[in-house]
PDB file of N, CA and C in Angstrom:
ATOM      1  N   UNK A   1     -11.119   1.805  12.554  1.00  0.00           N
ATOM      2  CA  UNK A   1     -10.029   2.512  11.898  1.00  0.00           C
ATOM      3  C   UNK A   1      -8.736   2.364  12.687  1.00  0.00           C
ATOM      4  N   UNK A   2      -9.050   2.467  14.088  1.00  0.00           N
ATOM      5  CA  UNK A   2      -7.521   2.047  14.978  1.00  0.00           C
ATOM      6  C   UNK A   2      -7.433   1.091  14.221  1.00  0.00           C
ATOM      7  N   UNK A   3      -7.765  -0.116  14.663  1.00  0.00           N
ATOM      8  CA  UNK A   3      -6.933  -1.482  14.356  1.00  0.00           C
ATOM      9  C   UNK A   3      -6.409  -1.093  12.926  1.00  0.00           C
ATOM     10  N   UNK A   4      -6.938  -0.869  11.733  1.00  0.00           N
ATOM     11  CA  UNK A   4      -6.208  -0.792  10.534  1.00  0.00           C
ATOM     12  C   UNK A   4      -4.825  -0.020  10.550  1.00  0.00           C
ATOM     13  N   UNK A   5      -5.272   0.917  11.147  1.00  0.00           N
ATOM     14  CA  UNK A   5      -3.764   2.039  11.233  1.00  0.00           C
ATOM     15  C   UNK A   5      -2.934   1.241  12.591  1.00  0.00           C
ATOM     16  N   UNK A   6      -3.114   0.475  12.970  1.00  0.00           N
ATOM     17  CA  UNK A   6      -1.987  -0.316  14.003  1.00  0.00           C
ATOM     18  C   UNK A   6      -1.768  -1.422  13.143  1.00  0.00           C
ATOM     19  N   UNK A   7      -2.315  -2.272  12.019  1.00  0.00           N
ATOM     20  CA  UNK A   7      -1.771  -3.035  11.393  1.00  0.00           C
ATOM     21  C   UNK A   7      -0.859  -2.794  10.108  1.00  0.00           C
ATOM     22  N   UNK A   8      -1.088  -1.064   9.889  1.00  0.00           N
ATOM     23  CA  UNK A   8      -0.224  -0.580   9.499  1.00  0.00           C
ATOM     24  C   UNK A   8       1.203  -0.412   9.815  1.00  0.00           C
ATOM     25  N   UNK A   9       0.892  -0.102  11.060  1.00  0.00           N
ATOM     26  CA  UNK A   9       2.647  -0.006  12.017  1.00  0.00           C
ATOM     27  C   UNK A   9       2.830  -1.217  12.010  1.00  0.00           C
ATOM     28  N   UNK A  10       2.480  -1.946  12.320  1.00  0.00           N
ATOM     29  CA  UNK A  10       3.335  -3.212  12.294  1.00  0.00           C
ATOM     30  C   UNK A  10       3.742  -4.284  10.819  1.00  0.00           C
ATOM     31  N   UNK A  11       3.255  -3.486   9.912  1.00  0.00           N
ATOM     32  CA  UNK A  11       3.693  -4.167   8.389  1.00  0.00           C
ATOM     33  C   UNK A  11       4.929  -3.137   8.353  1.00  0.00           C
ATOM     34  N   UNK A  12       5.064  -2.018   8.139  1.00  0.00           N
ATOM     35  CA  UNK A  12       5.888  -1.237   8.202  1.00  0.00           C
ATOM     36  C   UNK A  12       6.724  -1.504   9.524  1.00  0.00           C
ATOM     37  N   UNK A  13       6.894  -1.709  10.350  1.00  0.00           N
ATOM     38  CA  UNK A  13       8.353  -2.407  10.926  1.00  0.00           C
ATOM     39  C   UNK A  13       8.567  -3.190  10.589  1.00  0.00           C
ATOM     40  N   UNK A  14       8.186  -4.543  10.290  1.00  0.00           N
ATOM     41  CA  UNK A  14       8.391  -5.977   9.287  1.00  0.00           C
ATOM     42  C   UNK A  14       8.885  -5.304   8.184  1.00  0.00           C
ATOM     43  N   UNK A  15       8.844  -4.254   7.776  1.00  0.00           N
ATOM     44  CA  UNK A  15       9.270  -3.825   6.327  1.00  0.00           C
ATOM     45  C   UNK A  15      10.536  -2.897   6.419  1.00  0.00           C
ATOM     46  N   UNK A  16      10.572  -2.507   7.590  1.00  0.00           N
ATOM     47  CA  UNK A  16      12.073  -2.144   8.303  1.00  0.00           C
ATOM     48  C   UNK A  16      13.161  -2.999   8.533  1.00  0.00           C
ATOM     49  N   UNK A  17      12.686  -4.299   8.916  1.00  0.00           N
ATOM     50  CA  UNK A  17      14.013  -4.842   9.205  1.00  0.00           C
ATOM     51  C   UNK A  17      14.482  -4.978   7.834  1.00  0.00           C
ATOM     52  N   UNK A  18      15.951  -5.341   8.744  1.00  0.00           N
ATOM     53  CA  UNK A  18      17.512  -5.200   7.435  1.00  0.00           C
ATOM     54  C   UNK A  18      16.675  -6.645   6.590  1.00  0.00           C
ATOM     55  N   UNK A  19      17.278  -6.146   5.425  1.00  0.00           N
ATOM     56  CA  UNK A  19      17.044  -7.655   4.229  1.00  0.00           C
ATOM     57  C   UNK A  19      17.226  -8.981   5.153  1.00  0.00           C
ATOM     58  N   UNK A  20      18.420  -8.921   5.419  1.00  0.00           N
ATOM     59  CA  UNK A  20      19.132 -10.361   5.594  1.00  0.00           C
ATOM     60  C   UNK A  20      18.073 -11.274   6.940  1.00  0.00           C
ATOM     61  N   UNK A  21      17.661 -10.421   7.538  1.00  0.00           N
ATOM     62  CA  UNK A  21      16.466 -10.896   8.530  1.00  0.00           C
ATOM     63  C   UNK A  21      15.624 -11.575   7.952  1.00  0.00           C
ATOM     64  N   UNK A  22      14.917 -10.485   6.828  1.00  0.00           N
ATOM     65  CA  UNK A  22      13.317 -10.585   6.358  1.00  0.00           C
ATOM     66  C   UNK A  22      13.318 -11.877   5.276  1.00  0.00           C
ATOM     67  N   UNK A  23      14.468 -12.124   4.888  1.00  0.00           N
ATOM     68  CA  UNK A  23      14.976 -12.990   4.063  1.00  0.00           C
ATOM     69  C   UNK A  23      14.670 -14.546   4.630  1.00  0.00           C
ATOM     70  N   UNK A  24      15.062 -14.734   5.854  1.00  0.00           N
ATOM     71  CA  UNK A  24      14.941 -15.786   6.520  1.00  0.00           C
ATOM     72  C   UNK A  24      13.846 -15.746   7.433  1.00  0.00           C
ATOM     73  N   UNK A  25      12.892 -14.943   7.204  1.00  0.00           N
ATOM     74  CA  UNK A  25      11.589 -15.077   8.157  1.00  0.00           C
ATOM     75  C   UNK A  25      10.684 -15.713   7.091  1.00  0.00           C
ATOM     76  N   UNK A  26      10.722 -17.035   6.592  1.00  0.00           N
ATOM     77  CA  UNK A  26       9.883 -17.794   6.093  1.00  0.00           C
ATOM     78  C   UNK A  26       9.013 -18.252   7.000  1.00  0.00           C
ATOM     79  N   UNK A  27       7.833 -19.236   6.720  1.00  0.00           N
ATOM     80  CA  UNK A  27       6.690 -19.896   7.938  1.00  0.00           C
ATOM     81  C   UNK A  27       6.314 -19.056   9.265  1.00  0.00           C
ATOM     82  N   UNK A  28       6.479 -17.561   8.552  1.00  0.00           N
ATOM     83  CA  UNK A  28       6.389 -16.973   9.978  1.00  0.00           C
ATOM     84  C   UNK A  28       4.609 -16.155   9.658  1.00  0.00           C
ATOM     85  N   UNK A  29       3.665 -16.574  10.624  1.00  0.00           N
ATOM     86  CA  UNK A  29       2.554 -15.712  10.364  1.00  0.00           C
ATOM     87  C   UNK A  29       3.031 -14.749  11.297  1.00  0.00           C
ATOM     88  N   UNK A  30       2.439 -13.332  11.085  1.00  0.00           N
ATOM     89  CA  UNK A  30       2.377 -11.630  12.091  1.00  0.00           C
ATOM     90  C   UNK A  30       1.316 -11.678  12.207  1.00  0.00           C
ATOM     91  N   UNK A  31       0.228 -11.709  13.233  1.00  0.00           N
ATOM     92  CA  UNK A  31      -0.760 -11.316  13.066  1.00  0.00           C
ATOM     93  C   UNK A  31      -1.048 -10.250  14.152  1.00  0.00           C
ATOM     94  N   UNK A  32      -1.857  -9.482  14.038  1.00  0.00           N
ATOM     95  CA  UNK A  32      -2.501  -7.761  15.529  1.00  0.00           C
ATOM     96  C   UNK A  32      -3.495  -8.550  15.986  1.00  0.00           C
ATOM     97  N   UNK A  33      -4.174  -8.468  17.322  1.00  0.00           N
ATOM     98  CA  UNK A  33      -4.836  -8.927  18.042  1.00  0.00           C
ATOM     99  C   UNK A  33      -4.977  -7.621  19.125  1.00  0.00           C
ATOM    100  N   UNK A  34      -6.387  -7.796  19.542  1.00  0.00           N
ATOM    101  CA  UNK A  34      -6.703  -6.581  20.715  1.00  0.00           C
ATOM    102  C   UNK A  34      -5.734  -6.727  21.523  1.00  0.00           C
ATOM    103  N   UNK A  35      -5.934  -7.971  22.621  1.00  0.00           N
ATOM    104  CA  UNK A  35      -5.267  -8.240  24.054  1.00  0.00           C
ATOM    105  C   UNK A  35      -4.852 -10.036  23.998  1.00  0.00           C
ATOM    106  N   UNK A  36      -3.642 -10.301  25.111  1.00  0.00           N
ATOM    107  CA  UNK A  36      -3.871 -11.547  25.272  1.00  0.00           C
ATOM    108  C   UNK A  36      -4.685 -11.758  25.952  1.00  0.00           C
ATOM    109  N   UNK A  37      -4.939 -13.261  25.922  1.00  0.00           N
ATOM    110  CA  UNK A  37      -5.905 -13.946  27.063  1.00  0.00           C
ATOM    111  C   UNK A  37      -5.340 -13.661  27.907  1.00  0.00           C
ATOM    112  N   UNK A  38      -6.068 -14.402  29.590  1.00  0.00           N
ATOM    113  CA  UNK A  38      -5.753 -14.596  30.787  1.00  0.00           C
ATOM    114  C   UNK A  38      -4.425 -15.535  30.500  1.00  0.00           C
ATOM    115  N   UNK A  39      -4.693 -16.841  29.809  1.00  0.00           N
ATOM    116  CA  UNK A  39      -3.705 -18.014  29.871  1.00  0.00           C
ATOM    117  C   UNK A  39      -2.078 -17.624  28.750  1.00  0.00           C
ATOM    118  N   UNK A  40      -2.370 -16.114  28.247  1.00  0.00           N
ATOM    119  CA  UNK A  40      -1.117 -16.175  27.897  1.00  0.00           C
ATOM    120  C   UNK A  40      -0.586 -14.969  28.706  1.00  0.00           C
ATOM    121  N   UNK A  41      -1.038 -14.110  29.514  1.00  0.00           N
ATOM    122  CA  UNK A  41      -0.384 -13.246  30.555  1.00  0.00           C
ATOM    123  C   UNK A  41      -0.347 -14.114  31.435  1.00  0.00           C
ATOM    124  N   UNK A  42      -0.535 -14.662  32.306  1.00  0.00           N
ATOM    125  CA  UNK A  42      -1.313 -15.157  34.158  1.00  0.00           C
ATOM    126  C   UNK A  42      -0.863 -14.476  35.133  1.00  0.00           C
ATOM    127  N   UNK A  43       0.486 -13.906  35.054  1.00  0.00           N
ATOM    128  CA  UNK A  43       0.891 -12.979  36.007  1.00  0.00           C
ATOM    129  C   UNK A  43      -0.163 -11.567  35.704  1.00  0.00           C
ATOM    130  N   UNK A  44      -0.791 -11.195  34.783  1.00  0.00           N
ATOM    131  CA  UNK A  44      -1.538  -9.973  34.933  1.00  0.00           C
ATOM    132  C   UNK A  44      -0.853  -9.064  34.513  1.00  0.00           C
ATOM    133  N   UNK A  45       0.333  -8.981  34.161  1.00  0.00           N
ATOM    134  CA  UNK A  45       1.523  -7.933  33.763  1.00  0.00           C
ATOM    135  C   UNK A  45       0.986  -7.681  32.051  1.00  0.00           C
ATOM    136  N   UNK A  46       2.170  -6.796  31.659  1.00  0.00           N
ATOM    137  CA  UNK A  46       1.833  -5.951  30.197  1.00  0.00           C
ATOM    138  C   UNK A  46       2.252  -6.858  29.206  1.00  0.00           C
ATOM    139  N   UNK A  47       1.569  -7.311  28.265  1.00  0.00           N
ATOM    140  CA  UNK A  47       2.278  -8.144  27.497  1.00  0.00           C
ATOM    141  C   UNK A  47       1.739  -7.628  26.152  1.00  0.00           C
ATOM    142  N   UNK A  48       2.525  -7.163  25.051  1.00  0.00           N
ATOM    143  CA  UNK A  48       3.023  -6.675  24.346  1.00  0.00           C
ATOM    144  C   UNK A  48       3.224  -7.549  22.849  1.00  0.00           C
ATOM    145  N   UNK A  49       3.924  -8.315  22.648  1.00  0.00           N
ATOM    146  CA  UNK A  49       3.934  -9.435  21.753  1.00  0.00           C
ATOM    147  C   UNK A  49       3.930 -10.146  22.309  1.00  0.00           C
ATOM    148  N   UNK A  50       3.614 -11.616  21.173  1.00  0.00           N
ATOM    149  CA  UNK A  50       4.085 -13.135  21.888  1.00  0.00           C
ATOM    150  C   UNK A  50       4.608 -13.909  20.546  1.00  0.00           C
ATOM    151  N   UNK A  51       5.903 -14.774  21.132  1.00  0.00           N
ATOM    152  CA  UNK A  51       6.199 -15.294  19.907  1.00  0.00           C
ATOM    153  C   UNK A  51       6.011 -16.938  20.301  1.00  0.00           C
ATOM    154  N   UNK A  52       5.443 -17.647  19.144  1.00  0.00           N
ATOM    155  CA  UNK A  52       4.691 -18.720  19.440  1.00  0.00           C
ATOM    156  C   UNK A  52       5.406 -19.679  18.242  1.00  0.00           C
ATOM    157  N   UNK A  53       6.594 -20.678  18.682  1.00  0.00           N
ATOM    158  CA  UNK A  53       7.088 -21.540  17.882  1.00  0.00           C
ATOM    159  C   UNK A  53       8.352 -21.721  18.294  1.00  0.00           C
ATOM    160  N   UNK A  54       9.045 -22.435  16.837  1.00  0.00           N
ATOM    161  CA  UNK A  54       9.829 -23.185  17.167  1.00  0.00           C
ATOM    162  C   UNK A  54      11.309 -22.582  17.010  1.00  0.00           C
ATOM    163  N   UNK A  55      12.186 -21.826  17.780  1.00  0.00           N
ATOM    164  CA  UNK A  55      12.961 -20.678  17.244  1.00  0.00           C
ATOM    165  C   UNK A  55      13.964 -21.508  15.937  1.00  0.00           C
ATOM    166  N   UNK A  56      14.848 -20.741  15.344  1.00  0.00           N
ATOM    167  CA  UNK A  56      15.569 -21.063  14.370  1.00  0.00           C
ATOM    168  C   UNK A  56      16.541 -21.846  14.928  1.00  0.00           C
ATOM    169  N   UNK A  57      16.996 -21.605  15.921  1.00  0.00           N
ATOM    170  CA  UNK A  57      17.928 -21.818  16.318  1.00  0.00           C
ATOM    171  C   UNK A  57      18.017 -23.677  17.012  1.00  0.00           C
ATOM    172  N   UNK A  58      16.659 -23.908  17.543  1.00  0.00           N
ATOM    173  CA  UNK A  58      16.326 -25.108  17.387  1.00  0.00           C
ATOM    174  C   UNK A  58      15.587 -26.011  16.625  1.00  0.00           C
ATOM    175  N   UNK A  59      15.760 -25.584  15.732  1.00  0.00           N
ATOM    176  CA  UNK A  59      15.880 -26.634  14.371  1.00  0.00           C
ATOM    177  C   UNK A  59      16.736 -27.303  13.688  1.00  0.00           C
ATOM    178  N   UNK A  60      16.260 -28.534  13.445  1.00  0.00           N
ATOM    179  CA  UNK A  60      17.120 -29.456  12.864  1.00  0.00           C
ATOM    180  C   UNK A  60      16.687 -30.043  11.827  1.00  0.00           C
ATOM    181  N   UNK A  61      17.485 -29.670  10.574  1.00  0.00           N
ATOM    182  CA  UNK A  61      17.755 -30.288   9.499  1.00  0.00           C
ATOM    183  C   UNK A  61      16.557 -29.760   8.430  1.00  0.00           C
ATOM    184  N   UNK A  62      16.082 -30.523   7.765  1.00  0.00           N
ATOM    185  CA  UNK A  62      14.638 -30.280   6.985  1.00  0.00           C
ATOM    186  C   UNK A  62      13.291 -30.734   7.436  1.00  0.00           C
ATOM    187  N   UNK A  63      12.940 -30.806   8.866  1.00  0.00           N
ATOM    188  CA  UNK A  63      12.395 -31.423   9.974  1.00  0.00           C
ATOM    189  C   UNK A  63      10.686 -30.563   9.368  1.00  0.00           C
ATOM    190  N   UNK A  64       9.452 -30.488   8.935  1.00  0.00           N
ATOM    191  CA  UNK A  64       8.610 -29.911   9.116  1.00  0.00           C
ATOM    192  C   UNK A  64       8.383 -29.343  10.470  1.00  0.00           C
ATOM    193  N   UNK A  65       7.548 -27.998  10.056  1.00  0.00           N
ATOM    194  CA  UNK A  65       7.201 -27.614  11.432  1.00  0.00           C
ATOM    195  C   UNK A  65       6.418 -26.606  11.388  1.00  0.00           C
ATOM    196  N   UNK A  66       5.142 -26.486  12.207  1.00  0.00           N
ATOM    197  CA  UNK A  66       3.906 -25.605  11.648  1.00  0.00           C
ATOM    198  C   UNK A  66       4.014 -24.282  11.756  1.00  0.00           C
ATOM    199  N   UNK A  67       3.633 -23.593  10.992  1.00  0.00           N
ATOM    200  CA  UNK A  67       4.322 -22.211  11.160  1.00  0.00           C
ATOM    201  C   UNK A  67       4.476 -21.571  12.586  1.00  0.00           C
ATOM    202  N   UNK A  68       4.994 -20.664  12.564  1.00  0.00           N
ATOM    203  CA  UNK A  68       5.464 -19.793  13.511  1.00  0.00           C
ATOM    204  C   UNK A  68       4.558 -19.017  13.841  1.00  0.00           C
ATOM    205  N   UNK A  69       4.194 -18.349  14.575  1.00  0.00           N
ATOM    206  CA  UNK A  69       3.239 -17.202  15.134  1.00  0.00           C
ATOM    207  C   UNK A  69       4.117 -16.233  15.844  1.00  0.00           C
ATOM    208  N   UNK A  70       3.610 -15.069  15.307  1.00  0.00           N
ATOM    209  CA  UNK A  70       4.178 -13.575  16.216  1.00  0.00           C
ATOM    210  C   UNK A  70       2.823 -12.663  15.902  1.00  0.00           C
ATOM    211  N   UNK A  71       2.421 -12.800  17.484  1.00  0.00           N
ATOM    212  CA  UNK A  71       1.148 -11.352  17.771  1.00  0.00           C
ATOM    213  C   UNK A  71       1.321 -10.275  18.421  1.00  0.00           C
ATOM    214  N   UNK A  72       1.253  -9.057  18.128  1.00  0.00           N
ATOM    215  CA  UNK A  72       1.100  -7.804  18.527  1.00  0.00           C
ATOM    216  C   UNK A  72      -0.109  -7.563  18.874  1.00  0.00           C
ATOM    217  N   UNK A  73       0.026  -6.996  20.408  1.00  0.00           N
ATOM    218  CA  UNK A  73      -0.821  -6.820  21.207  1.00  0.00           C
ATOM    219  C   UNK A  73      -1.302  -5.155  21.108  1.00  0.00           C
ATOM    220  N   UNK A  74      -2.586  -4.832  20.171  1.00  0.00           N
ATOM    221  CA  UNK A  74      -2.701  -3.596  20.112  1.00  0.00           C
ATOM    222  C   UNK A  74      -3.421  -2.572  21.358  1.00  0.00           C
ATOM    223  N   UNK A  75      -4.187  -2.984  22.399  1.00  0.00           N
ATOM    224  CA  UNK A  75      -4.746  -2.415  23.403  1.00  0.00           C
ATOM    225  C   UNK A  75      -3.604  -2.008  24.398  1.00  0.00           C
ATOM    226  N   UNK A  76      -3.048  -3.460  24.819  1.00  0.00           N
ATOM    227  CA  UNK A  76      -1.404  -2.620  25.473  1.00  0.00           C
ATOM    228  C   UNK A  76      -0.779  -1.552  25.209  1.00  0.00           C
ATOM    229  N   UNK A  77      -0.057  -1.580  23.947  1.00  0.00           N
ATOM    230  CA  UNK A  77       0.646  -0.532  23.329  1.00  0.00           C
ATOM    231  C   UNK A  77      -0.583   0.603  23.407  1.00  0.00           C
ATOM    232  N   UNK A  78      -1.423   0.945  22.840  1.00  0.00           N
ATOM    233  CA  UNK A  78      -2.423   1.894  22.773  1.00  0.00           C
ATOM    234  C   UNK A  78      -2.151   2.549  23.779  1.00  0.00           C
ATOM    235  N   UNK A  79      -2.460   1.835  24.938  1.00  0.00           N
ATOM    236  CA  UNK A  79      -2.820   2.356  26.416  1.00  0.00           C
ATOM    237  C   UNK A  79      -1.805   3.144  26.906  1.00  0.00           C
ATOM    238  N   UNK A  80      -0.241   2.510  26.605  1.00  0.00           N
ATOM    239  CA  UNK A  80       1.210   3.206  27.121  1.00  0.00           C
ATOM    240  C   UNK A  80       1.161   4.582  26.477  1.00  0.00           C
ATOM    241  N   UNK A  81       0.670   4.823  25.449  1.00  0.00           N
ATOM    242  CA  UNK A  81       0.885   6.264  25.028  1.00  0.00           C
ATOM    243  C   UNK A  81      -0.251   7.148  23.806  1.00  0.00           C
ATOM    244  N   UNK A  82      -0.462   7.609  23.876  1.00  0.00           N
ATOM    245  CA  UNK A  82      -2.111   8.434  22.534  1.00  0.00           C
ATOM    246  C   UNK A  82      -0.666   9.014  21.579  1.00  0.00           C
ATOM    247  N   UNK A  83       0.610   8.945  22.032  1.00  0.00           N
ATOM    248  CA  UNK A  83       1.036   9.858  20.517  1.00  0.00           C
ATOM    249  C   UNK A  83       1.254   8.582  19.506  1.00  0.00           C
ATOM    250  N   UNK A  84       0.887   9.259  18.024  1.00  0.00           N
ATOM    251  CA  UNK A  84       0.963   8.103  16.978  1.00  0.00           C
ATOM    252  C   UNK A  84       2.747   7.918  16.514  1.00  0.00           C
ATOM    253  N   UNK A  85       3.726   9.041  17.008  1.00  0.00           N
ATOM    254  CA  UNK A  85       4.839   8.689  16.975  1.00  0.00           C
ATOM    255  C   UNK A  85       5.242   7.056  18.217  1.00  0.00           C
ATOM    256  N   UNK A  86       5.091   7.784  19.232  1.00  0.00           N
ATOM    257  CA  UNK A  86       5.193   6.814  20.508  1.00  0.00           C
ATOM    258  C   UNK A  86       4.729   5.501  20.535  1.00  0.00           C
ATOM    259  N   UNK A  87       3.158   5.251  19.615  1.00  0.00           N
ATOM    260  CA  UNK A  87       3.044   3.903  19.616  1.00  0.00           C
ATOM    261  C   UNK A  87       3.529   3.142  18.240  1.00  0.00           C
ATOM    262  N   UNK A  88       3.935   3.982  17.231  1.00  0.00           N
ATOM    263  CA  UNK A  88       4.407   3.639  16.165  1.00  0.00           C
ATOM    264  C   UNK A  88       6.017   3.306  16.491  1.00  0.00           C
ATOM    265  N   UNK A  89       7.041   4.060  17.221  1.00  0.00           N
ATOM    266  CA  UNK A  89       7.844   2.751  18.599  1.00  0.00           C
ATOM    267  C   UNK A  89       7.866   2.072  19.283  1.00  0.00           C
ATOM    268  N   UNK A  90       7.147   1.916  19.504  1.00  0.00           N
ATOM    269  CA  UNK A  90       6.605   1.044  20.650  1.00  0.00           C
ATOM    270  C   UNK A  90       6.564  -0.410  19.719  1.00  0.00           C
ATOM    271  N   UNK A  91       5.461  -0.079  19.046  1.00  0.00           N
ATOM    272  CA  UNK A  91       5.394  -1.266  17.995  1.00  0.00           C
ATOM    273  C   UNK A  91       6.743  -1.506  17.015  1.00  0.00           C
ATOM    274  N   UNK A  92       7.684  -1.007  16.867  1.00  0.00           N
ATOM    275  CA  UNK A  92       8.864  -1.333  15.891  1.00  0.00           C
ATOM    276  C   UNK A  92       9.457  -2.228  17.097  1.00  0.00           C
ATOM    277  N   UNK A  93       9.500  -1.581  18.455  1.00  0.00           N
ATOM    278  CA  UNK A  93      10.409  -2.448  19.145  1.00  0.00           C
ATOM    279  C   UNK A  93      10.222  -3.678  19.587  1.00  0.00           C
ATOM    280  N   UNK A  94       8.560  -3.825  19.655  1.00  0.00           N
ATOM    281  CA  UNK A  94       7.757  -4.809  19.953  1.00  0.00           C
ATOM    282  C   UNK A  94       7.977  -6.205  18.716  1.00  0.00           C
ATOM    283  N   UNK A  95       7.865  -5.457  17.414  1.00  0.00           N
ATOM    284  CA  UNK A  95       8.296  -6.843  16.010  1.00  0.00           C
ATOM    285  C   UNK A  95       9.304  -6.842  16.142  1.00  0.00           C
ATOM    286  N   UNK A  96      10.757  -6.066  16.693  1.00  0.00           N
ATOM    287  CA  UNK A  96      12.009  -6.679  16.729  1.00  0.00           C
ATOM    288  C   UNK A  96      12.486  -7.506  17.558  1.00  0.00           C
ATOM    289  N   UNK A  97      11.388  -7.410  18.946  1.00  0.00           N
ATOM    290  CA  UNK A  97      11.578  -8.136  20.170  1.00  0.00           C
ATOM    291  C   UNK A  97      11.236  -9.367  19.411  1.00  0.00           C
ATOM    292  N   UNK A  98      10.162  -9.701  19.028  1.00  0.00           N
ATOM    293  CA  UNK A  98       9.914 -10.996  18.800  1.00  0.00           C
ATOM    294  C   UNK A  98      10.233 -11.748  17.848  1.00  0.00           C
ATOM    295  N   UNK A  99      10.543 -10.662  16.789  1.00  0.00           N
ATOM    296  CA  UNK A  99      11.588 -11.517  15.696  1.00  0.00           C
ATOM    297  C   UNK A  99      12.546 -11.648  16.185  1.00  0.00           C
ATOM    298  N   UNK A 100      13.258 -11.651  17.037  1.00  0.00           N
ATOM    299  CA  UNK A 100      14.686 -11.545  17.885  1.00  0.00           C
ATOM    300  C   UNK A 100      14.316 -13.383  18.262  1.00  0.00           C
ATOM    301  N   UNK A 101      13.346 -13.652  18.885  1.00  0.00           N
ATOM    302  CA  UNK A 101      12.936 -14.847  19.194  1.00  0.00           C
ATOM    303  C   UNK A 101      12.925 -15.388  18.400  1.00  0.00           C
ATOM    304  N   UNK A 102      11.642 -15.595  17.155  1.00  0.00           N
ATOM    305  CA  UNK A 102      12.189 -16.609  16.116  1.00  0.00           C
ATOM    306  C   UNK A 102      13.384 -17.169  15.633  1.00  0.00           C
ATOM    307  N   UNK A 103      14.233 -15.713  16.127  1.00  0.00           N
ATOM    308  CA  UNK A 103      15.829 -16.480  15.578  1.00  0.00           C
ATOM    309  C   UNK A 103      16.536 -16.987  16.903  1.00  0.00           C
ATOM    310  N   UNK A 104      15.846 -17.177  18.035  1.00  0.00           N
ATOM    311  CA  UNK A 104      16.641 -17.904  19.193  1.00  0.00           C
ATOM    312  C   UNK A 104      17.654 -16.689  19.705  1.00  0.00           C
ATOM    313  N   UNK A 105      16.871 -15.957  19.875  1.00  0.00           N
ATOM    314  CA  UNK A 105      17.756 -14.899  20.750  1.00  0.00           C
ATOM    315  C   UNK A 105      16.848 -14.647  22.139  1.00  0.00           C
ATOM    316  N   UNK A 106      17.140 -15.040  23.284  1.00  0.00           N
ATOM    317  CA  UNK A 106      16.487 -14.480  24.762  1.00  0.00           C
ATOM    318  C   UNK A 106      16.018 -13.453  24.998  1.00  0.00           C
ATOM    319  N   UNK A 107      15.175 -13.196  25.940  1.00  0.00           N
ATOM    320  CA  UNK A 107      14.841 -12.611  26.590  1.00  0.00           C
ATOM    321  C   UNK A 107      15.871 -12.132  27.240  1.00  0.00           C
ATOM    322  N   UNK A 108      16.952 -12.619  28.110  1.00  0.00           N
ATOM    323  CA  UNK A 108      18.094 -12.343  28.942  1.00  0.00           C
ATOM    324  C   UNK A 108      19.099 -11.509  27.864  1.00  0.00           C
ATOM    325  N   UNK A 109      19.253 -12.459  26.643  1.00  0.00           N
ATOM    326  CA  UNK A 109      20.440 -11.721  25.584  1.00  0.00           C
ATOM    327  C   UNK A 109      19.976  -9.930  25.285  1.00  0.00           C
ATOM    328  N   UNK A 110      18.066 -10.059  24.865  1.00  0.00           N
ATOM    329  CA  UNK A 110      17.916  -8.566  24.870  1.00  0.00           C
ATOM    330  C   UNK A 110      17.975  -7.932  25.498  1.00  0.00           C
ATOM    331  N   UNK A 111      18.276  -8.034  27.091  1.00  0.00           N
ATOM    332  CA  UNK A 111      18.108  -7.109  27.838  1.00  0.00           C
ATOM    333  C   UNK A 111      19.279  -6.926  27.846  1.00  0.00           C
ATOM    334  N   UNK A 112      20.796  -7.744  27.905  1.00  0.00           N
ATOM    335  CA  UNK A 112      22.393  -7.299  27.462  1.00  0.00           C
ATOM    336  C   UNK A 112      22.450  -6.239  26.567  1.00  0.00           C
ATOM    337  N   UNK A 113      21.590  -6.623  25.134  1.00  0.00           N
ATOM    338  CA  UNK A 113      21.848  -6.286  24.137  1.00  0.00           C
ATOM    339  C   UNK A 113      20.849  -4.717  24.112  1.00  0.00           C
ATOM    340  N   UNK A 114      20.643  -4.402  25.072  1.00  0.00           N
ATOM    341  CA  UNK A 114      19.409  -3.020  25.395  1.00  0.00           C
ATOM    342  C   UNK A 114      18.121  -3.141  24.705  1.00  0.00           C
ATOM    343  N   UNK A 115      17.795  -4.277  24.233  1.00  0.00           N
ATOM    344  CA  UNK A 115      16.319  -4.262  23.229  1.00  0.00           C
ATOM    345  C   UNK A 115      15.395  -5.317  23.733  1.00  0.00           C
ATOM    346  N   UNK A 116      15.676  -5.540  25.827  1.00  0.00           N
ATOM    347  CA  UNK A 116      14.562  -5.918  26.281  1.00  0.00           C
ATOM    348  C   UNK A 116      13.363  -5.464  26.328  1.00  0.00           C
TER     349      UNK A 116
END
């Protein structure tokens, strides 16, 4: 029943962002997953989403390109907090972080922009 009600929060932030976003998130799979592997943490640190492709921003032209991947990491988030408000933020900030990526926005720019 967790996992369903965490794949809930995270359709419902995908369903938050502004139009003009959701509009241009074509070839993009979302999928929830427990944890990453070893080989996509290695430092051992908290990892949260991962966005897996080719951002918008480096693309060229009408070029194919296999879809996109963005996973939410539900055991992480879980663990940071038991309130269903708290991880139901957690997770909005988590699909904006990484849709932030698909469109070629940094890691460095979000942390300017306060939504590291």
């Amino acid at each position: 029943m967790r996992r369903a009600r965490f794949a809930r929060l995270v359709r419902r932030a995908l369903a938050d962002l502004p139009p003009a976003f959701r509009e241009r998130m074509r070839n993009v799979e979302v999928v929830v997953a427990d944890q990453p592997t070893p080989e996509q943490c290695p430092e051992g640190g908290t990892l949260l989403g991962l966005y897996e492709g080719v951002p918008l921003t480096d693309r060229w032209g009408g070029e194919p390109v296999l879809p996109d991947r963005i996973t939410i990491y539900r055991v992480p988030i879980e663990a940071m907090t038991s309130s269903p408000k708290g991880q139901a933020d957690i997770v909005r900030d988590t699909v904006v972080h990484e849709v932030a990526h698909h469109f070629g926005i940094s890691d460095h720019r979000l942390d300017e922009l306060g939504l590291g």
